[in-house]
C-alpha atoms as a PDB file:
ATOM      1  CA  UNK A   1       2.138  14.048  -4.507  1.00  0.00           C
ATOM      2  CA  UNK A   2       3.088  14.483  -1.144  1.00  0.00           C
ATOM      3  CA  UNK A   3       4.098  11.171   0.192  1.00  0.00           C
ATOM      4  CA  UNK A   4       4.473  10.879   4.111  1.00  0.00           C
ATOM      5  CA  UNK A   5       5.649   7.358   4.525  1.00  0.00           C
ATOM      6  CA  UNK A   6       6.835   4.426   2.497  1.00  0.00           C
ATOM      7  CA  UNK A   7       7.393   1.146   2.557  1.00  0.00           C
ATOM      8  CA  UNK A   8       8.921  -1.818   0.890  1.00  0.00           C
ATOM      9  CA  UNK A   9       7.946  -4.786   0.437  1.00  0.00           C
ATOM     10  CA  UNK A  10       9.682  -6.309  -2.420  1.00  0.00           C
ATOM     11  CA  UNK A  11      10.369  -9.911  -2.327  1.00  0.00           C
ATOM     12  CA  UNK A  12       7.331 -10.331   0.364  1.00  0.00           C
ATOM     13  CA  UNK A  13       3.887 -12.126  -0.652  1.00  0.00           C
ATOM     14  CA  UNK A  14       0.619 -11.957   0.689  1.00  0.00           C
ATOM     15  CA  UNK A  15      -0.294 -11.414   2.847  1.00  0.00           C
ATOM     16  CA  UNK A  16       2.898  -9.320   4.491  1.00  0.00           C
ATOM     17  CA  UNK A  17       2.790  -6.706   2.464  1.00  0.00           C
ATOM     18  CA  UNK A  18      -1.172  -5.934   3.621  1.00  0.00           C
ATOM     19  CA  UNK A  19       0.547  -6.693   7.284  1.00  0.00           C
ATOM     20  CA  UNK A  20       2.775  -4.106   6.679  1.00  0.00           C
ATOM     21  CA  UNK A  21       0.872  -1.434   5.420  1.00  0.00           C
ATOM     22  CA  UNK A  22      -1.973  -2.272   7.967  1.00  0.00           C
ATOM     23  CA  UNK A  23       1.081  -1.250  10.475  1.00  0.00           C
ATOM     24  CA  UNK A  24       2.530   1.592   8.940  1.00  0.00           C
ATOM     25  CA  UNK A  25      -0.880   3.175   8.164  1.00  0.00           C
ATOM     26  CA  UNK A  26      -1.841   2.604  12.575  1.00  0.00           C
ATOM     27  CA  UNK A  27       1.371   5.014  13.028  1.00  0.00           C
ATOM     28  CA  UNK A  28       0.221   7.840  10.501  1.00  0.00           C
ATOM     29  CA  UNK A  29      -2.300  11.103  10.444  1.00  0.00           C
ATOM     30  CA  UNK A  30      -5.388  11.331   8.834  1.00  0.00           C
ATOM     31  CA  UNK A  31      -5.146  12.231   5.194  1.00  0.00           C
ATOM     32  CA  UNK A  32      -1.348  10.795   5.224  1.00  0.00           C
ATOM     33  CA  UNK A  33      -0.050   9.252   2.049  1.00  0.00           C
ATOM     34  CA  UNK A  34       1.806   5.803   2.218  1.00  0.00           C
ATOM     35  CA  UNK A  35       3.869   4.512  -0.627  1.00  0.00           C
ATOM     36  CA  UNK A  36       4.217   0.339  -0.694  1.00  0.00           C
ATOM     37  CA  UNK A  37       6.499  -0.798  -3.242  1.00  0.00           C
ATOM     38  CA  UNK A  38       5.865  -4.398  -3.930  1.00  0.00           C
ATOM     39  CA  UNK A  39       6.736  -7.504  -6.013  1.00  0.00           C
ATOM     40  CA  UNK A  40       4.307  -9.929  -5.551  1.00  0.00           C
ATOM     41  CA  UNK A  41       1.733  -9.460  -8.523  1.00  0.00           C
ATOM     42  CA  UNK A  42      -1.285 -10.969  -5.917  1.00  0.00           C
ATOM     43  CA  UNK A  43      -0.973  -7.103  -4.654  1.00  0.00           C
ATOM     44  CA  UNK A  44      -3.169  -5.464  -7.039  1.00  0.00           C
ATOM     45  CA  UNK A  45      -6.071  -7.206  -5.697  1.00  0.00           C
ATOM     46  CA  UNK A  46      -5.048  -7.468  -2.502  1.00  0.00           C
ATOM     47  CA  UNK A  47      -4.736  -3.442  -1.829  1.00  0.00           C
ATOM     48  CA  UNK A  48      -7.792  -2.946  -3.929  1.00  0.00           C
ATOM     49  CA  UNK A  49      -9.598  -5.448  -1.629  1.00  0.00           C
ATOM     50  CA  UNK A  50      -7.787  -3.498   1.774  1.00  0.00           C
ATOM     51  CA  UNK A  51      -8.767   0.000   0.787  1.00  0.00           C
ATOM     52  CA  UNK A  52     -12.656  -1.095   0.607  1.00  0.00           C
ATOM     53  CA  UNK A  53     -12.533  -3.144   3.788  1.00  0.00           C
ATOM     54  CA  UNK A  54     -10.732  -0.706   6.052  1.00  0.00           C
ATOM     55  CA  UNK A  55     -11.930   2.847   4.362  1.00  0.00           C
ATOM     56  CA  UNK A  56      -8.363   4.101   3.421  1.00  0.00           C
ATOM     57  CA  UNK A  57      -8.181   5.775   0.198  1.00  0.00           C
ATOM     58  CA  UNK A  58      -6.540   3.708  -2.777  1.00  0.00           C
ATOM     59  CA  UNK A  59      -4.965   6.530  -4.243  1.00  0.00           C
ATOM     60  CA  UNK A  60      -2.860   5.054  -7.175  1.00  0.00           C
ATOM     61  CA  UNK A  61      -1.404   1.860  -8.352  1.00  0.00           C
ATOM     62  CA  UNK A  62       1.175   1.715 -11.291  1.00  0.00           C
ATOM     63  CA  UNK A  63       3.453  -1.271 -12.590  1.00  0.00           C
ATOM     64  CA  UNK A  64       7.136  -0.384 -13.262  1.00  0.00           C
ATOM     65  CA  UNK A  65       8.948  -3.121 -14.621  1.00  0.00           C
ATOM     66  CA  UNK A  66       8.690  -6.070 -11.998  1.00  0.00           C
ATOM     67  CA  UNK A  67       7.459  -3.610  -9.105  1.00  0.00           C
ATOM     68  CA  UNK A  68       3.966  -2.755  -7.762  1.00  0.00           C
ATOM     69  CA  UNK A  69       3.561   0.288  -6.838  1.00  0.00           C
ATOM     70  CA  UNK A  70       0.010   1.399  -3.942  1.00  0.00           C
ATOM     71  CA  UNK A  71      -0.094   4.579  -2.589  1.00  0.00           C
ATOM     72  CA  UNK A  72      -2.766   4.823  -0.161  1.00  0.00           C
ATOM     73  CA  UNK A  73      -4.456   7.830   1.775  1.00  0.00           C
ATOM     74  CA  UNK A  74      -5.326   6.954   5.684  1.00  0.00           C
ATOM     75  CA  UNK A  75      -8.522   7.587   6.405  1.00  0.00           C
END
């Protein structure tokens, strides 16, 4: 996977890491991928909830260890 841009949010609850992504995905192409790595477990949800509000592709989410891991296509 081809990831353009990523972020991280560890240590950050909701909703900054939604705020960030919001902003990093305003500053990317079309058809970009962004990686958010996260530690607040409310993120699941919350970028499942994003990606159907705003239209950007929830690509993937996996759990590794304590981390939270969205990748997201812009749309």
């Amino acid at each position: 996977m081809d990831i353009h841009k990523e972020i991280d949010t560890r240590g950050l609850n909701c909703p900054l890491p939604i705020l960030k992504a919001k902003k990093a995905l305003a500053e990317m192409l079309s058809g970009q991928l962004l990686k958010v790595v996260a530690t607040d477990t409310g993120s699941l949800k919350d970028f499942q909830a994003f990606a159907k509000q705003t239209g950007n592709e929830l690509v993937q989410q996996d759990t590794v260890g304590s981390e939270y891991i969205h990748i997201l296509r812009r749309r």
